[in-house]
C-alpha atoms as a PDB file:
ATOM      1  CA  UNK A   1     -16.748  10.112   9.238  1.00  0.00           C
ATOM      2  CA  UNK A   2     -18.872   8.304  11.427  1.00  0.00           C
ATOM      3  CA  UNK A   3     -16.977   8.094  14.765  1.00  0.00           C
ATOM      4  CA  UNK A   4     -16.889  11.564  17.471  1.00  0.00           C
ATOM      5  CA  UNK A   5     -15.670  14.333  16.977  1.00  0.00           C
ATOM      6  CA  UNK A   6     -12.784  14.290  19.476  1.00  0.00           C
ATOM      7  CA  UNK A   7     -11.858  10.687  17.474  1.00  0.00           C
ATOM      8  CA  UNK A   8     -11.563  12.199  14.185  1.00  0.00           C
ATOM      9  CA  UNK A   9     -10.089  15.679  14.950  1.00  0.00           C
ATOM     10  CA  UNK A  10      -7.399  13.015  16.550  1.00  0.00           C
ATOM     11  CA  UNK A  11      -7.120  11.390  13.045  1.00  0.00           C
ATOM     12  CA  UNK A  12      -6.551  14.810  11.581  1.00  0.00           C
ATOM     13  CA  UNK A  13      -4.138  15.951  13.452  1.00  0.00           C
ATOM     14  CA  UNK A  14      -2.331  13.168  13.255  1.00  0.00           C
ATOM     15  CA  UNK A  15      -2.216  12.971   9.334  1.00  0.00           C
ATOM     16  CA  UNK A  16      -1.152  16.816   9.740  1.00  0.00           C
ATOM     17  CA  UNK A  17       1.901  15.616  11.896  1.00  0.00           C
ATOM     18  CA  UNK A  18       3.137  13.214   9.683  1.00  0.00           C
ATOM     19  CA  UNK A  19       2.869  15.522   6.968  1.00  0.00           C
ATOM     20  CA  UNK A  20       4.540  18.431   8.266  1.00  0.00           C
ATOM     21  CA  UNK A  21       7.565  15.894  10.361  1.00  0.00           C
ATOM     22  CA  UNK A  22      10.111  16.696   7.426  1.00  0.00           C
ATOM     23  CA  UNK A  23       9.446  19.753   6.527  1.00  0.00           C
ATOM     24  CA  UNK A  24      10.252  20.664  10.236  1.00  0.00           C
ATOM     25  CA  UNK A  25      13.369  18.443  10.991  1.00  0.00           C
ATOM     26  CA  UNK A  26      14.601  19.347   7.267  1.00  0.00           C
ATOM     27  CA  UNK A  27      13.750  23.235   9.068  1.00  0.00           C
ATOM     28  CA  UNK A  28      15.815  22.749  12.391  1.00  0.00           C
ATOM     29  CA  UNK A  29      18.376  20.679  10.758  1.00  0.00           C
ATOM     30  CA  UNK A  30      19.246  22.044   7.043  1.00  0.00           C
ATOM     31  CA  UNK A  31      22.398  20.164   6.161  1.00  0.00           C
ATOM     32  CA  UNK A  32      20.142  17.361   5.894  1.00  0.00           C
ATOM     33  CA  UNK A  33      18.587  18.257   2.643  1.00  0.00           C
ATOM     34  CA  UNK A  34      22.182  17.599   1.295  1.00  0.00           C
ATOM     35  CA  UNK A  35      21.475  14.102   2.146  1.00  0.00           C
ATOM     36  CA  UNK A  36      18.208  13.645   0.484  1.00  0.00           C
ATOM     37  CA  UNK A  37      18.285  11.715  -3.157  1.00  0.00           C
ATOM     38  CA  UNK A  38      18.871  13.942  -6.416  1.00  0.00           C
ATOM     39  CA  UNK A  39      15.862  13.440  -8.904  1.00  0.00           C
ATOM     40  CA  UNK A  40      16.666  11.279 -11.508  1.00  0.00           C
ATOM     41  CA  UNK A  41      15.195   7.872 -13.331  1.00  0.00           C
ATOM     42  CA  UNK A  42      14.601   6.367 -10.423  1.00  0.00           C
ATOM     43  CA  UNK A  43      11.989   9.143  -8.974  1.00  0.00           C
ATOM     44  CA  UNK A  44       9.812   8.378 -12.810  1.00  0.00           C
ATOM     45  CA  UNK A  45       9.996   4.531 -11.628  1.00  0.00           C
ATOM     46  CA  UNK A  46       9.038   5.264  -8.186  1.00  0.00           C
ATOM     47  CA  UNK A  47       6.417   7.071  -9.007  1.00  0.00           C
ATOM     48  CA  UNK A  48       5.127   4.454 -11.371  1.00  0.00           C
ATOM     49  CA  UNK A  49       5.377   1.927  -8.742  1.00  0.00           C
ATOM     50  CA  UNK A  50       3.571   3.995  -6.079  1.00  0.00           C
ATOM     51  CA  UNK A  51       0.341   4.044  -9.028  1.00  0.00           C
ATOM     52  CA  UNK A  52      -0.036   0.826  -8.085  1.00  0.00           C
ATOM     53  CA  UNK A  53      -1.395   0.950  -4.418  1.00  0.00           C
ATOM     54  CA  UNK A  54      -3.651   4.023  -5.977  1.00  0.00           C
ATOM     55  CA  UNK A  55      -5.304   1.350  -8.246  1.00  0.00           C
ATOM     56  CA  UNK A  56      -5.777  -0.688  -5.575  1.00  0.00           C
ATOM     57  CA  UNK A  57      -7.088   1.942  -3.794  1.00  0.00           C
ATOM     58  CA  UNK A  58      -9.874   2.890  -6.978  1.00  0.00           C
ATOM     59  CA  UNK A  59     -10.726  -0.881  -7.677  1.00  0.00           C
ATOM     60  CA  UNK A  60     -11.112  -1.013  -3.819  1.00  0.00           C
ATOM     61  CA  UNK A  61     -13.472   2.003  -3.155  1.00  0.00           C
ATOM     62  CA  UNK A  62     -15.563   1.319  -6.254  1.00  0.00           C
ATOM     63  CA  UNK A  63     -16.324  -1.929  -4.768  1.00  0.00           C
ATOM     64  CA  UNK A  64     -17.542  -0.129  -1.774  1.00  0.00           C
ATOM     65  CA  UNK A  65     -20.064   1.642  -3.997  1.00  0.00           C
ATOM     66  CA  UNK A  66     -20.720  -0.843  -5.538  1.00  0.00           C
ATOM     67  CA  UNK A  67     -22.070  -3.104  -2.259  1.00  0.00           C
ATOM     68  CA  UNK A  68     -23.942   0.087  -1.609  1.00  0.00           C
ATOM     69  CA  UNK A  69     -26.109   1.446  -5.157  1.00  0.00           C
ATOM     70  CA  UNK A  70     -25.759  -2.320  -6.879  1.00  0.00           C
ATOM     71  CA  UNK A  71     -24.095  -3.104 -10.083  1.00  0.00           C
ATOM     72  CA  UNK A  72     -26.031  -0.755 -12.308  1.00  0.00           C
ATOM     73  CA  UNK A  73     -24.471   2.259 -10.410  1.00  0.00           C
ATOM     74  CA  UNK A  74     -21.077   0.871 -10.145  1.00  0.00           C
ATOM     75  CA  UNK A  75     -21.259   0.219 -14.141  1.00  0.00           C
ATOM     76  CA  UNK A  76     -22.295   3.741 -14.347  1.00  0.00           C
ATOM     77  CA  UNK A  77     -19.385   5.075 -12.330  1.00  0.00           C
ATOM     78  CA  UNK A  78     -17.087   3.047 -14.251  1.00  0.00           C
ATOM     79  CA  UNK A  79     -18.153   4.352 -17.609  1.00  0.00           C
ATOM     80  CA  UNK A  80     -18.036   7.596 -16.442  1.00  0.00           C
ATOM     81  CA  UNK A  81     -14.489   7.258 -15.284  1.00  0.00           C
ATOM     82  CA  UNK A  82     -13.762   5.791 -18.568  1.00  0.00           C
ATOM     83  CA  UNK A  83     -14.990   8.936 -20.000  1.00  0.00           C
ATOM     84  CA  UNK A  84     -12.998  10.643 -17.628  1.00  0.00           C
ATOM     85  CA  UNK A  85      -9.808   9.179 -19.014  1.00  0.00           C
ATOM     86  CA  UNK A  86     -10.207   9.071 -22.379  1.00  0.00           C
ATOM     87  CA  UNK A  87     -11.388  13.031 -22.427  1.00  0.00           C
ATOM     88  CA  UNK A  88      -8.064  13.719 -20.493  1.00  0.00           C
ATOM     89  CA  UNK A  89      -5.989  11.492 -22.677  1.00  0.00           C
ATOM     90  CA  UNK A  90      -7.552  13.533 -26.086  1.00  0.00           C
ATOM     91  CA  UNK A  91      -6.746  17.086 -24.114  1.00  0.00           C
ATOM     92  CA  UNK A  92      -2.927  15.490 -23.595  1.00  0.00           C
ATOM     93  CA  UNK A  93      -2.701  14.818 -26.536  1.00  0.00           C
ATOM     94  CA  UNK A  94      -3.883  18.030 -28.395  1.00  0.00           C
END
């Protein structure tokens, strides 16, 4: 990160917050958990739809390196990540 260190130990501790809120209301409050979802299709489809935004997220960031090495590199990463995928699709499938 390129902003102080007070800034970003801010940012940190902030994402830790957020992550932990449930776990401790769901800790101070059990009977809550009773009130959550039950797993089912729906969570599969959810999580489908939340791949999206990920995408997004790739397309996005490879763009980024892209502005910064030039094409050549970001054709590079690319066909390494299609490496990537197609090595883990073979291992998922054997």
């Amino acid at each position: 990160m390129l902003r102080p260190i007070p800034e970003a130990l801010a940012v940190f501790a902030g994402l830790g917050v957020g992550m932990a809120t449930p776990y401790v209301v769901l800790s101070f409050w059990p009977a809550l958990a009773e009130r959550l979802p039950k797993p089912g299709r729906w969570m599969e489809t959810f999580k489908q739809v939340l791949a999206f935004p990920m995408f997004a997220v790739a397309v996005w960031l490879i763009w980024v390196f892209g502005l910064q090495v030039g094409v050549g590199g970001a054709a590079q990463l690319l066909f390494g990540l299609l490496l990537l995928s197609v090595a883990a699709w073979l291992i998922g499938r054997w």
